[in-house]
Protein backbone atom coordinates (compact mmCIF):
# COMPACT_ATOMS: atom_id res chain seq x y z
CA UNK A 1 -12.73 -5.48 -1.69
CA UNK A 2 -15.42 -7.49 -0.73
CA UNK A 3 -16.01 -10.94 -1.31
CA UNK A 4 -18.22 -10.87 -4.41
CA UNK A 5 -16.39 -8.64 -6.27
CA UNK A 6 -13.07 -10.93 -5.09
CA UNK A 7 -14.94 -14.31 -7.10
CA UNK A 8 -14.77 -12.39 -10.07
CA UNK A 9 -11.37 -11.01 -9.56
CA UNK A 10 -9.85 -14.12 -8.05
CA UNK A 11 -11.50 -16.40 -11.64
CA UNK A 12 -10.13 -13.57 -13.83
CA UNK A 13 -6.89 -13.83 -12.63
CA UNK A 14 -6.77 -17.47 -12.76
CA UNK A 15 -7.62 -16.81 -16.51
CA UNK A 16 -5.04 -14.46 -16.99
CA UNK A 17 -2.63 -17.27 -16.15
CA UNK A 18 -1.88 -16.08 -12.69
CA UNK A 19 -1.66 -18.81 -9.68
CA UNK A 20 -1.35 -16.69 -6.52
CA UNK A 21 -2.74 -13.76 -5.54
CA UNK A 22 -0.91 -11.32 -2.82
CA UNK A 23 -3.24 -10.22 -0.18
CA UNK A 24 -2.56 -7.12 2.42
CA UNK A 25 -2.93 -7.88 6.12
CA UNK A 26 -2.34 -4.44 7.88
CA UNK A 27 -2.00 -4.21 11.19
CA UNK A 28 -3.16 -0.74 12.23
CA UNK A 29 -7.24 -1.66 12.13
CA UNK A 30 -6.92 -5.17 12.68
CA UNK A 31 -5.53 -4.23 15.98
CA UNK A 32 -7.75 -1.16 17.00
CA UNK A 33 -5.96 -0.08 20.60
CA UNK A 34 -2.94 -1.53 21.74
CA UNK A 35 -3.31 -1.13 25.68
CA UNK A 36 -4.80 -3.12 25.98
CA UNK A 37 -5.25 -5.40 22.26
CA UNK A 38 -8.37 -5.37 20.88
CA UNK A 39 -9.58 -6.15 17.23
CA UNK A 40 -11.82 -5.04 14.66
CA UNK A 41 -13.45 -8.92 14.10
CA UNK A 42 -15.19 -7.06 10.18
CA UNK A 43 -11.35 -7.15 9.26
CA UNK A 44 -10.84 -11.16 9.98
CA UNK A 45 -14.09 -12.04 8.77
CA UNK A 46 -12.89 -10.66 5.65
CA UNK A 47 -10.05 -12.37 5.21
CA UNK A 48 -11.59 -15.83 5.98
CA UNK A 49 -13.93 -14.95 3.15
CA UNK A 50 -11.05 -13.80 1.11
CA UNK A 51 -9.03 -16.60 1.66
CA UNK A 52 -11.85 -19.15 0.48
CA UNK A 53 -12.66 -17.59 -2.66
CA UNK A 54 -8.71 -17.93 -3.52
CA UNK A 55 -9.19 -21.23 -2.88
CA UNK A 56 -12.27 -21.42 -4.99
CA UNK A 57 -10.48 -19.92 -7.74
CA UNK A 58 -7.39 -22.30 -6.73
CA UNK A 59 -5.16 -19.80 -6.77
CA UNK A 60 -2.07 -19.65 -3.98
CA UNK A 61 -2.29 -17.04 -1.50
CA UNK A 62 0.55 -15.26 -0.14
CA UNK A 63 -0.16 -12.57 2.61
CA UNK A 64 1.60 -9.41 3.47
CA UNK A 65 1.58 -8.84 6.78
CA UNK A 66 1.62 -5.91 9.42
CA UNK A 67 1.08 -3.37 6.06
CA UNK A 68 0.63 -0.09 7.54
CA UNK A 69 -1.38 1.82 4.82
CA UNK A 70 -4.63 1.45 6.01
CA UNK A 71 -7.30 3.75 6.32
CA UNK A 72 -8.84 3.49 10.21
CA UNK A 73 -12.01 5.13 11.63
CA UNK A 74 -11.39 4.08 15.48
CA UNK A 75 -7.96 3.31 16.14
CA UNK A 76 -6.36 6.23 17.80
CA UNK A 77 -3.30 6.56 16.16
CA UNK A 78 -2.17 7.12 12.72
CA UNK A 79 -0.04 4.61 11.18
CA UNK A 80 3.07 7.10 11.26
CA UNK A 81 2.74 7.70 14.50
CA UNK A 82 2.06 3.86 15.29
CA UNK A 83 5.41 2.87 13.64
CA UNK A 84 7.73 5.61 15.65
CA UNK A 85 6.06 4.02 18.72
CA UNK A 86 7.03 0.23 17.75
CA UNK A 87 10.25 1.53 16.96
CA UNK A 88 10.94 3.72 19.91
CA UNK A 89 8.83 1.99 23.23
CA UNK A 90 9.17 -1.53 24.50
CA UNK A 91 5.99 -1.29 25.65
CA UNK A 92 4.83 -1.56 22.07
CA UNK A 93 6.58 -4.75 21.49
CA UNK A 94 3.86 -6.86 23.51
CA UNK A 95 0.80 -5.75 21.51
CA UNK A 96 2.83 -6.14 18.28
CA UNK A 97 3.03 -10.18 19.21
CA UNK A 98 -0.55 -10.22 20.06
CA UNK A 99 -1.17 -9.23 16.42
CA UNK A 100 1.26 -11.66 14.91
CA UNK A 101 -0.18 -14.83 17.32
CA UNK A 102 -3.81 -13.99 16.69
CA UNK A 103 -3.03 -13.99 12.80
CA UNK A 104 -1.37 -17.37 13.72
CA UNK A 105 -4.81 -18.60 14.84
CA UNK A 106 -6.92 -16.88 12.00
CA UNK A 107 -5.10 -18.64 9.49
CA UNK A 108 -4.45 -22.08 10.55
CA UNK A 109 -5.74 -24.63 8.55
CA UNK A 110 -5.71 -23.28 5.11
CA UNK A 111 -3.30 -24.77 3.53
CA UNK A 112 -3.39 -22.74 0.16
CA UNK A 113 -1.00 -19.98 2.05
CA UNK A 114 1.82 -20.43 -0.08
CA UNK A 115 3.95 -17.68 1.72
CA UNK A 116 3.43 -14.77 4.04
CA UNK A 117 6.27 -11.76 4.54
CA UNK A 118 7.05 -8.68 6.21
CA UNK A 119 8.16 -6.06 4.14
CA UNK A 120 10.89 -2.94 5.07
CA UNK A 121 8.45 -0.22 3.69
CA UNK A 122 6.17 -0.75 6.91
CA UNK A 123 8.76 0.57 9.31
CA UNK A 124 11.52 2.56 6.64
CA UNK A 125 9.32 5.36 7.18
CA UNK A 126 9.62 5.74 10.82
CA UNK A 127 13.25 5.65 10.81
CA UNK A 128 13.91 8.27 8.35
CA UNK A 129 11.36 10.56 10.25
CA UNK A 130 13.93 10.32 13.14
CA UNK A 131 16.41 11.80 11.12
CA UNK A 132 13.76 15.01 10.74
CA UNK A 133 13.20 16.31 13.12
CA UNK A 134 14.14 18.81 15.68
CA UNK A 135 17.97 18.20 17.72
CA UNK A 136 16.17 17.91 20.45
CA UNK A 137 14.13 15.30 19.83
CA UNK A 138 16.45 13.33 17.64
CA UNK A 139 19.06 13.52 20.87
CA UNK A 140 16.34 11.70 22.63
CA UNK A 141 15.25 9.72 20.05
CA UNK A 142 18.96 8.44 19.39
CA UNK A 143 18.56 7.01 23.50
CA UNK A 144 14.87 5.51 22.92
CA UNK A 145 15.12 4.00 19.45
CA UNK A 146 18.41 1.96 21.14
CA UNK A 147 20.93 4.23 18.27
CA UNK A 148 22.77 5.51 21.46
CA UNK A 149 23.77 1.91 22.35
CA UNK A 150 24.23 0.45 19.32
CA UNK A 151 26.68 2.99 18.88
CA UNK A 152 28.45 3.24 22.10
CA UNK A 153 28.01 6.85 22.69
CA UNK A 154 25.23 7.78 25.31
CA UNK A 155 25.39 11.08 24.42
CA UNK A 156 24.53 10.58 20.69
CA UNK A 157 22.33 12.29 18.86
CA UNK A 158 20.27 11.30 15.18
CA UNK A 159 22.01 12.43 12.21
CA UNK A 160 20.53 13.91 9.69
CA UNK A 161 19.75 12.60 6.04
CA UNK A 162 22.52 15.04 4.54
CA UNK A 163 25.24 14.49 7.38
CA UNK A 164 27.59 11.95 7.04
CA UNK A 165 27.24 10.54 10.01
CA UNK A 166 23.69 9.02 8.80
CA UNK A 167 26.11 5.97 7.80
CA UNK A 168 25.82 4.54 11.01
CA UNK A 169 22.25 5.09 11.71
CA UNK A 170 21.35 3.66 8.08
CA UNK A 171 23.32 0.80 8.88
CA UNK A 172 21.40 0.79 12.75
CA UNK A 173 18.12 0.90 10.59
CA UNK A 174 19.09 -2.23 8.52
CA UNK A 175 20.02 -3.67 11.70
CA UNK A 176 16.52 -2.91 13.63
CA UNK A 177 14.87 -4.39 10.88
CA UNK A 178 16.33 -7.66 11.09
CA UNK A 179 15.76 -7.89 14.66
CA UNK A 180 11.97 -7.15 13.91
CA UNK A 181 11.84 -9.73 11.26
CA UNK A 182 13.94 -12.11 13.35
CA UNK A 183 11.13 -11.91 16.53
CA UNK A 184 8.01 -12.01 13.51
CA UNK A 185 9.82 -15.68 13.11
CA UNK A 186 9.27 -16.81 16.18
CA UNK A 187 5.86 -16.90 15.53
CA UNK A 188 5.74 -17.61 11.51
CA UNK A 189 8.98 -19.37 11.21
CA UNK A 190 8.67 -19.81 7.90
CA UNK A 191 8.11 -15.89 7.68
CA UNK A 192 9.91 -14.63 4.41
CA UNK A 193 10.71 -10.20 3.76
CA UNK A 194 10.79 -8.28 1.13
CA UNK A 195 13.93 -6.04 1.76
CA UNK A 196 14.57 -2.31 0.06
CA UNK A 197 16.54 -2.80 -3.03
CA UNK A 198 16.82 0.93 -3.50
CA UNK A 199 20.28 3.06 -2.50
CA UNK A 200 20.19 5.81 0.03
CA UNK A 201 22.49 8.82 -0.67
CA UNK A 202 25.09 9.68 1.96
CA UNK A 203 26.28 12.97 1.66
CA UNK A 204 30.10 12.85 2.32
CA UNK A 205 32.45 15.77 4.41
CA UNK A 206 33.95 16.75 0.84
CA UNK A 207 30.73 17.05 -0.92
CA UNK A 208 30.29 14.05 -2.93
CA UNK A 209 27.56 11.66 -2.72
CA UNK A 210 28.23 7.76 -2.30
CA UNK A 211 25.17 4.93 -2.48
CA UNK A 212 24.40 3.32 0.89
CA UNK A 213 23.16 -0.43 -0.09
CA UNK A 214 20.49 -2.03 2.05
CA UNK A 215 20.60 -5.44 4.05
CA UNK A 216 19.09 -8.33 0.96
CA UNK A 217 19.27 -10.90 3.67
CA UNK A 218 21.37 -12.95 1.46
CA UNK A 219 21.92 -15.14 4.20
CA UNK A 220 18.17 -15.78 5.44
CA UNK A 221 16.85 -19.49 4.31
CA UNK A 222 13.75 -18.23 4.01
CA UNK A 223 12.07 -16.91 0.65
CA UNK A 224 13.26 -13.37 0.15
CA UNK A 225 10.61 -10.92 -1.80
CA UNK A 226 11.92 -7.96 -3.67
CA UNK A 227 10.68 -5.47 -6.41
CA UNK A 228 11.65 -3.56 -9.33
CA UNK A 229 10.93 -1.05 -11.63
CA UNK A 230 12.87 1.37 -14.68
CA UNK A 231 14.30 3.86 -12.22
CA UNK A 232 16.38 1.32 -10.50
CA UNK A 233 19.62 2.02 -11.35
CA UNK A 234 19.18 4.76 -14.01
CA UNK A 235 20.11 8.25 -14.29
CA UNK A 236 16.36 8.88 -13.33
CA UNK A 237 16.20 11.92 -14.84
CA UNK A 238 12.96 11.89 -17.02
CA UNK A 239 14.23 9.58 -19.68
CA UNK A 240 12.29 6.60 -21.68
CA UNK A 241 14.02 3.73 -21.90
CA UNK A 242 14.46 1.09 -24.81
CA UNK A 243 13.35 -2.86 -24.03
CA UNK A 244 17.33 -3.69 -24.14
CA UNK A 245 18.01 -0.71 -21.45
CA UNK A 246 15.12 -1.68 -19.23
CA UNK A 247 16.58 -5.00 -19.43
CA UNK A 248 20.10 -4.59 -18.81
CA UNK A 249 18.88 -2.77 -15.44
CA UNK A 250 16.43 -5.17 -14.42
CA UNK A 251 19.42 -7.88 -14.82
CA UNK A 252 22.02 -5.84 -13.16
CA UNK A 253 19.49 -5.61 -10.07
CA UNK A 254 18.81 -9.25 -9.75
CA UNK A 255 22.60 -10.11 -9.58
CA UNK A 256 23.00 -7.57 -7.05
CA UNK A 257 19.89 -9.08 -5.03
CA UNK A 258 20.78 -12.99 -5.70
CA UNK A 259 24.97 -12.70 -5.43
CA UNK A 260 24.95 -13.37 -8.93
CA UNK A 261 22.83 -16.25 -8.97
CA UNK A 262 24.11 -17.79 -5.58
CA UNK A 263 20.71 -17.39 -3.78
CA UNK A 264 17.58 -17.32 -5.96
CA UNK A 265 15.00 -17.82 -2.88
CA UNK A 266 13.24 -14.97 -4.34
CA UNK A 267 9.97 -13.17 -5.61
CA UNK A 268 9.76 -10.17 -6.96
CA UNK A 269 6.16 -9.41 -5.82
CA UNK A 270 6.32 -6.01 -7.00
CA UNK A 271 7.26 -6.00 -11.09
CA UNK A 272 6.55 -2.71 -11.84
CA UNK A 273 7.24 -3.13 -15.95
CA UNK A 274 5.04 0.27 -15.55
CA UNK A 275 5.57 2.51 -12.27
CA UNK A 276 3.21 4.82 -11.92
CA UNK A 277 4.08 6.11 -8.38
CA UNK A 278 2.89 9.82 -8.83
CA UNK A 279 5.06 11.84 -7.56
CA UNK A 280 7.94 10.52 -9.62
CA UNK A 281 6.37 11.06 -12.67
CA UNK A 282 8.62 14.20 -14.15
CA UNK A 283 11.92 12.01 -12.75
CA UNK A 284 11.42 8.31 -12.91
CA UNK A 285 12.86 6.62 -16.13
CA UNK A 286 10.22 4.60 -17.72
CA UNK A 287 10.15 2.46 -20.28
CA UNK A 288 8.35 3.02 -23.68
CA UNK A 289 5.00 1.65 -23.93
CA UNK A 290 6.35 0.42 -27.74
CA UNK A 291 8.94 -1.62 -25.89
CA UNK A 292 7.00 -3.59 -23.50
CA UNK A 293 5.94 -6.36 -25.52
CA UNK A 294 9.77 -7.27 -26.48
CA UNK A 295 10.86 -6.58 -22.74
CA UNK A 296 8.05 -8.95 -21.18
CA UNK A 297 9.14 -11.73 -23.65
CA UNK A 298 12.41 -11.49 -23.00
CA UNK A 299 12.26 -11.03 -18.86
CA UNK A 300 10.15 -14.91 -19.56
CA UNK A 301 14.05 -16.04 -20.02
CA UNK A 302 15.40 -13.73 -17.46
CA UNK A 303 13.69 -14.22 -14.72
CA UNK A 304 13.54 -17.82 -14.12
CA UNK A 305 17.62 -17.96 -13.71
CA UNK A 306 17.18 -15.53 -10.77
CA UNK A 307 13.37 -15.76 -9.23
CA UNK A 308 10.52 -18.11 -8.08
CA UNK A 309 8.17 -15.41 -10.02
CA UNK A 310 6.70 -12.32 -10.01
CA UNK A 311 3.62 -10.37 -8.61
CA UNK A 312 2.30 -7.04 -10.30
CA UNK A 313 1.31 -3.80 -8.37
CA UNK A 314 -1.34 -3.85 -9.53
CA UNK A 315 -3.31 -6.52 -11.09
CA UNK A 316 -6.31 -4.11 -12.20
CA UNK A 317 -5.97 -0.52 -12.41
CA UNK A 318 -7.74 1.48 -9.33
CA UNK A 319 -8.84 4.58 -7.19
CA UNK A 320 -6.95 5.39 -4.71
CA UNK A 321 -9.73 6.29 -2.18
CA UNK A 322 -10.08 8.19 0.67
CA UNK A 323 -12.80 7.43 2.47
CA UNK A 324 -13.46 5.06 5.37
CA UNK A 325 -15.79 2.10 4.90
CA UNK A 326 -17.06 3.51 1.54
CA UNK A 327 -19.31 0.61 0.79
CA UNK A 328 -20.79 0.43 4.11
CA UNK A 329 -20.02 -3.55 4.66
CA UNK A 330 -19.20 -2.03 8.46
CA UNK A 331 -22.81 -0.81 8.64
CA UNK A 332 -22.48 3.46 9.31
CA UNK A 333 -18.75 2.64 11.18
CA UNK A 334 -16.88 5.82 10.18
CA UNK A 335 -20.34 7.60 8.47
CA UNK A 336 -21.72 10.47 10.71
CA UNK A 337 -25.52 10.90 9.86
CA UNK A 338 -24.81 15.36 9.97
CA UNK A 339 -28.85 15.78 9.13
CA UNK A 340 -31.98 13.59 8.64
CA UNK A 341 -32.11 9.97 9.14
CA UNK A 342 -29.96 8.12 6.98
CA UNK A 343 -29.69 4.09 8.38
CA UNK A 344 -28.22 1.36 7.40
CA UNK A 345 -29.79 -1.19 5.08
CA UNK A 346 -28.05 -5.02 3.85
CA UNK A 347 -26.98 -3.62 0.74
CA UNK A 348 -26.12 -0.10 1.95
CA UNK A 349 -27.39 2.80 3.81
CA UNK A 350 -31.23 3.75 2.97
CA UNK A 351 -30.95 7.87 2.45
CA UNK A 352 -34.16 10.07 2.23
CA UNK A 353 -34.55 13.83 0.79
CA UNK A 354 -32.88 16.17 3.42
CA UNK A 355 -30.57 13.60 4.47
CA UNK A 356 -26.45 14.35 4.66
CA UNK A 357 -23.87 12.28 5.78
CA UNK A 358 -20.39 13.36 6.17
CA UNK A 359 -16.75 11.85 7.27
CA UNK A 360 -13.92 14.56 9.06
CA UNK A 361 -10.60 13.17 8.54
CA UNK A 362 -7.54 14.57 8.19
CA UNK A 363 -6.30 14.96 4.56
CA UNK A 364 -2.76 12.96 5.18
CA UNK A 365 -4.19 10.04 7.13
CA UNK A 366 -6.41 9.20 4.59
CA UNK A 367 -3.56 9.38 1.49
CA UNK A 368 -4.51 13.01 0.27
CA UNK A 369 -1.53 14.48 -0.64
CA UNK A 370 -0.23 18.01 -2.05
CA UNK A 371 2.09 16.00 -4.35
CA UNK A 372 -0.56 15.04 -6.19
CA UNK A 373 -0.60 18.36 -8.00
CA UNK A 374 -4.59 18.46 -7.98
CA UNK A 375 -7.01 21.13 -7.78
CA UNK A 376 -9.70 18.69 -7.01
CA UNK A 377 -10.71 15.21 -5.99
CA UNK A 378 -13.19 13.18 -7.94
CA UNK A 379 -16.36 11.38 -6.62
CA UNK A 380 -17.82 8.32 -7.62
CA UNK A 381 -21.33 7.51 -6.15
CA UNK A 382 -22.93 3.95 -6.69
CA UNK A 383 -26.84 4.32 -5.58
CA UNK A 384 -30.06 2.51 -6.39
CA UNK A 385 -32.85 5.46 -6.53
CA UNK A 386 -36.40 4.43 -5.78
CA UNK A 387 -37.47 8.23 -6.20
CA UNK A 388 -35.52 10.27 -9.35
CA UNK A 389 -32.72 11.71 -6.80
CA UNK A 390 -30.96 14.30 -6.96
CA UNK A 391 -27.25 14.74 -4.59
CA UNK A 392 -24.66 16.94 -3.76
CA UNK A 393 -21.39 16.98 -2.22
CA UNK A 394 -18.59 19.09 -0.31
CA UNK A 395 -15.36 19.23 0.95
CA UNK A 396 -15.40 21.74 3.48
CA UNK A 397 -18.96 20.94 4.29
CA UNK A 398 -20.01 24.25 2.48
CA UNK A 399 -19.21 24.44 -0.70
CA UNK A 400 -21.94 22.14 -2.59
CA UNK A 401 -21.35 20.72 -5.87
CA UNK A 402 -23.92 19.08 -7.83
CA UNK A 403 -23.45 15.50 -8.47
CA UNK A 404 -24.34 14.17 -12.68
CA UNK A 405 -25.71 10.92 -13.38
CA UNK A 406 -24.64 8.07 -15.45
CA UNK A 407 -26.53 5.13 -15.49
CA UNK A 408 -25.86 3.62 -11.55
CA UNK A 409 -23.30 6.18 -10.86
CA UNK A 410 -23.29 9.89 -10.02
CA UNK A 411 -19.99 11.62 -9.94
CA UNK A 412 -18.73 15.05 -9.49
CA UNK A 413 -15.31 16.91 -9.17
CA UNK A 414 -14.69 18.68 -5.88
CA UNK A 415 -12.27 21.93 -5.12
CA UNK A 416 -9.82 20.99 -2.94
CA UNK A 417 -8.15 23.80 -0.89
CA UNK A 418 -4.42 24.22 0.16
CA UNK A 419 -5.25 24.06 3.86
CA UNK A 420 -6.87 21.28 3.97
CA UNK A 421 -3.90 19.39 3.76
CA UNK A 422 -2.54 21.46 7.00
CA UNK A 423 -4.70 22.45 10.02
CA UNK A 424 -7.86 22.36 8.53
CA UNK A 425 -8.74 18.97 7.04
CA UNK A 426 -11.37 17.60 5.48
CA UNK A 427 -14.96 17.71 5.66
CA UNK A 428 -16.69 15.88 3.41
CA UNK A 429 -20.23 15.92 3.00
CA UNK A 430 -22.74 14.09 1.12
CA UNK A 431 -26.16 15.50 0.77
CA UNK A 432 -29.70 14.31 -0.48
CA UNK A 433 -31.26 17.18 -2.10
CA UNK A 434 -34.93 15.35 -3.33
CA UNK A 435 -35.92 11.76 -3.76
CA UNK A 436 -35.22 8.67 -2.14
CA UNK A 437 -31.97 5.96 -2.60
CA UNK A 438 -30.09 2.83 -1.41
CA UNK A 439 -26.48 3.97 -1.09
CA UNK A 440 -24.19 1.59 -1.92
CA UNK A 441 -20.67 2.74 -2.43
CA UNK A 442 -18.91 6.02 -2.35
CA UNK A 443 -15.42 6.89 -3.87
CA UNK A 444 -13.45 10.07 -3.55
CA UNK A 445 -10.15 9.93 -5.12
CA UNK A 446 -7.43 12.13 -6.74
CA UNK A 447 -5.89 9.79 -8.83
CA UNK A 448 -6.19 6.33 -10.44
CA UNK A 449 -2.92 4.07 -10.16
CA UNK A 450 -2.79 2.50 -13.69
CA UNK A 451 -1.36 -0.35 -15.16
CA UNK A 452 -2.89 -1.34 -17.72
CA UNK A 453 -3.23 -4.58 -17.54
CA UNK A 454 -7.14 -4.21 -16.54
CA UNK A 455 -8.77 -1.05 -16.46
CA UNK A 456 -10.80 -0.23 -13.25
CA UNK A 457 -13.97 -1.53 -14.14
CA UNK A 458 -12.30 -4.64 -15.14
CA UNK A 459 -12.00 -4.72 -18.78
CA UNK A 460 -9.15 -5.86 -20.66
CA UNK A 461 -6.29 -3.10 -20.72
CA UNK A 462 -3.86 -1.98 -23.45
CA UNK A 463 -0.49 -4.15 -21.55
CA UNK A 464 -3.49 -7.67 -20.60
CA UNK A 465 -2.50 -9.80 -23.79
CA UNK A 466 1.64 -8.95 -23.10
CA UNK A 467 1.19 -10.17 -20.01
CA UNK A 468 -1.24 -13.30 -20.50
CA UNK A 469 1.32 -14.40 -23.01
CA UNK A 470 4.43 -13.52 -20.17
CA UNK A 471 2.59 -15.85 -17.57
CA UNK A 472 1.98 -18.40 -20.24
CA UNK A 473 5.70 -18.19 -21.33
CA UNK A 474 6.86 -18.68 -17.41
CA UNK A 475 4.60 -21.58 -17.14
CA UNK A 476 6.15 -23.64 -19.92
């Protein structure tokens, strides 16, 4: 996002009836090395920028901190690999507070920060790859990620998921996590959490599976963020739910998560009326698109006896891209100029005939994913030509496909092969064949996370007047 684009957004919403918007802070890319700290000062620039159009739009701001989906050119690890080491070496802890207390300093004095919170999903990741891997390593793993002690056996080693012994590191998890959120508060003491309101299935000695809950920090004074969607709680086996089933789910949920009622310090940032996390597509219960309307109208009743309000994932529908500084706002940080001599320009990067630039990543890191079940990724181009142009792109730096025009864009769909999501990765190239452009933005993607509230270019989607009339409902 950059700041232009964020005036329109940030007025749209405040149209749409919305009055906060939730903004990710990652860590991995702020924080570019960790021994020692040093910063990427693009990153804080941005959200200084971001943070007064908000207030220009006078809309609340509530930040996410230490997300750890983030796309990186520079810093040397990958966010995986980043987590395990916060989770498993002290020596991480240090840099970890350097982040948190030069955040601290970015954001003092604006005083539209509603809330900022640390969510589970940043670290949940790095705990259940413990459980993965070899015995080996999870017998040493069980003595650096502290398991061992917390336990009382120094010989102990990581169960697996499917043992039943994962009881007690699922319950060590839960506990690690409220240690890290307890230290985040010494620096943001008014630091709230999202916690994971999903069940984890422990596999018991006589076969039958039981439902591990998580930690809701019901006793925590601060606000408490949570989410929701269909599949919580249902059979989850492809089905399409009716308004009253989606319902009696969503309130069965929220008296798990508020002890019936007792603590309602809560958001539910993440209302996912429509889930459209890809790879549970086939499983996920969903609810009928006939039934939203008469769901969202009657959640305007539910809701307020267990919530402070709700945030949607996401407000406008998007591409999930993969590339690294696609709109060149970092100047050529993550581009490699392969032939020619592409430069960068204010609006972009200036490209001539002959010219190719390129980014080798690999496909994981940067969110491409078997699961996706594609055969190809999609490419957007946003150029002005001053010459008629004509472009071509690649994946493995090889094969060129032709890229078609329409109007400002060019786009094209790219073959992606099975190994580039192993050893080989991903070399994408970008080449111009004849004439002369200002590049100005570049998206590769293999899927668009939709909504429907607003479609990606910003226009009204088919779910935008339920929802207008669901903030306006909540309002009254």
């Amino acid at each position: 996002m950059n700041p232009g684009q964020a005036r329109v957004d940030f007025a749209q919403m405040r149209n749409d009836g919305f009055n906060a918007v939730i903004l990710l802070v990652p860590y991995r890319g702020f924080q570019v090395t960790q021994s020692p700290p040093t910063y990427e000062h693009y990153y804080f620039e941005l959200l200084e920028a971001l943070l007064l159009e908000a207030r220009r739009a006078r809309l609340a701001v509530i930040l996410r901190i230490g997300y750890a989906h983030h796309i990186c050119d520079r810093a040397p690890l990958v966010s995986g690999e980043l987590t395990r080491r916060q989770l498993t070496d002290p020596g991480y802890r240090a840099p970890w507070q350097d982040y948190l207390n030069k955040l601290r300093q970015a954001l003092a004095g604006h005083r539209h920060i509603l809330h900022l919170f640390l969510c589970w999903e940043e670290f949940w990741h790095g705990f259940m790859w413990m459980t993965r891997m070899p015995e080996a390593q999870r017998r040493e793993l069980a003595g650096s990620s502290g398991f061992a002690e917390y336990i009382g056996d120094e010989a102990a080693i990581i169960p697996q998921e499917s043992e039943p012994e994962f009881a007690h590191f699922h319950q060590f998890a839960n506990r690690r996590l409220r240690e890290i959120y307890s230290d985040c508060r010494d620096v943001f003491p008014d630091l709230g959490f999202e916690f994971r309101v999903d069940k984890d299935p422990l596999h018991n000695a006589d076969g039958s599976i039981s439902w591990l809950s998580n930690d809701y920090l019901m006793d925590s004074g601060a606000l408490r963020l949570s989410y929701w969607a269909p599949f919580i709680g249902a059979r989850n086996e492809g089905e399409k739910l009716q308004a009253d089933e989606a319902l009696s789910l969503l309130e069965h949920s929220l008296q798990e998560q508020t002890a019936k009622g007792s603590n309602t310090r809560l958001l539910i940032d993440q209302f996912n009326f429509i889930d459209d996390t890809h790879k549970y597509t086939d499983t996920h219960a969903r609810l009928l698109e006939s039934e939203i309307p008469g769901f969202l109208e009657a959640c305007a009743k539910l809701l307020p006896r267990y919530s402070e309000g709700y945030g949607l994932w996401a407000w406008r529908d998007y591409h999930q891209n993969h590339l690294f500084n696609p709109s060149f706002r970092m100047g050529m940080a993550g581009w490699e100029v392969i032939q020619g001599t592409a430069s960068s320009v204010p609006a972009g990067t200036a490209l001539r005939a002959g010219d190719c630039l390129g980014q080798d990543f690999r496909a994981t890191a940067h969110g491409m994913h078997a699961r996706y079940q594609t055969s190809h990724c999609h490419l957007i181009v946003a150029l002005v030509a001053v010459e008629d142009v004509l472009l071509e792109a690649s994946l493995d730096g090889e094969q060129f496909v032709p890229l078609e025009a329409s109007g400002h864009t060019w786009h094209c769909r790219l073959p992606i092969e099975p190994e580039m999501y192993r050893t080989r990765g991903v070399s994408f190239r970008l080449r111009l064949v004849a004439g002369r452009c200002t590049l100005r933005n570049a998206n590769l993607y293999q899927y668009t996370y939709q909504v429907g509230v607003r479609q990606v270019d910003g226009s009204p989607g088919p779910h935008l007047e339920q929802i207008v009339g669901f903030n306006h409902a909540l309002a009254r």
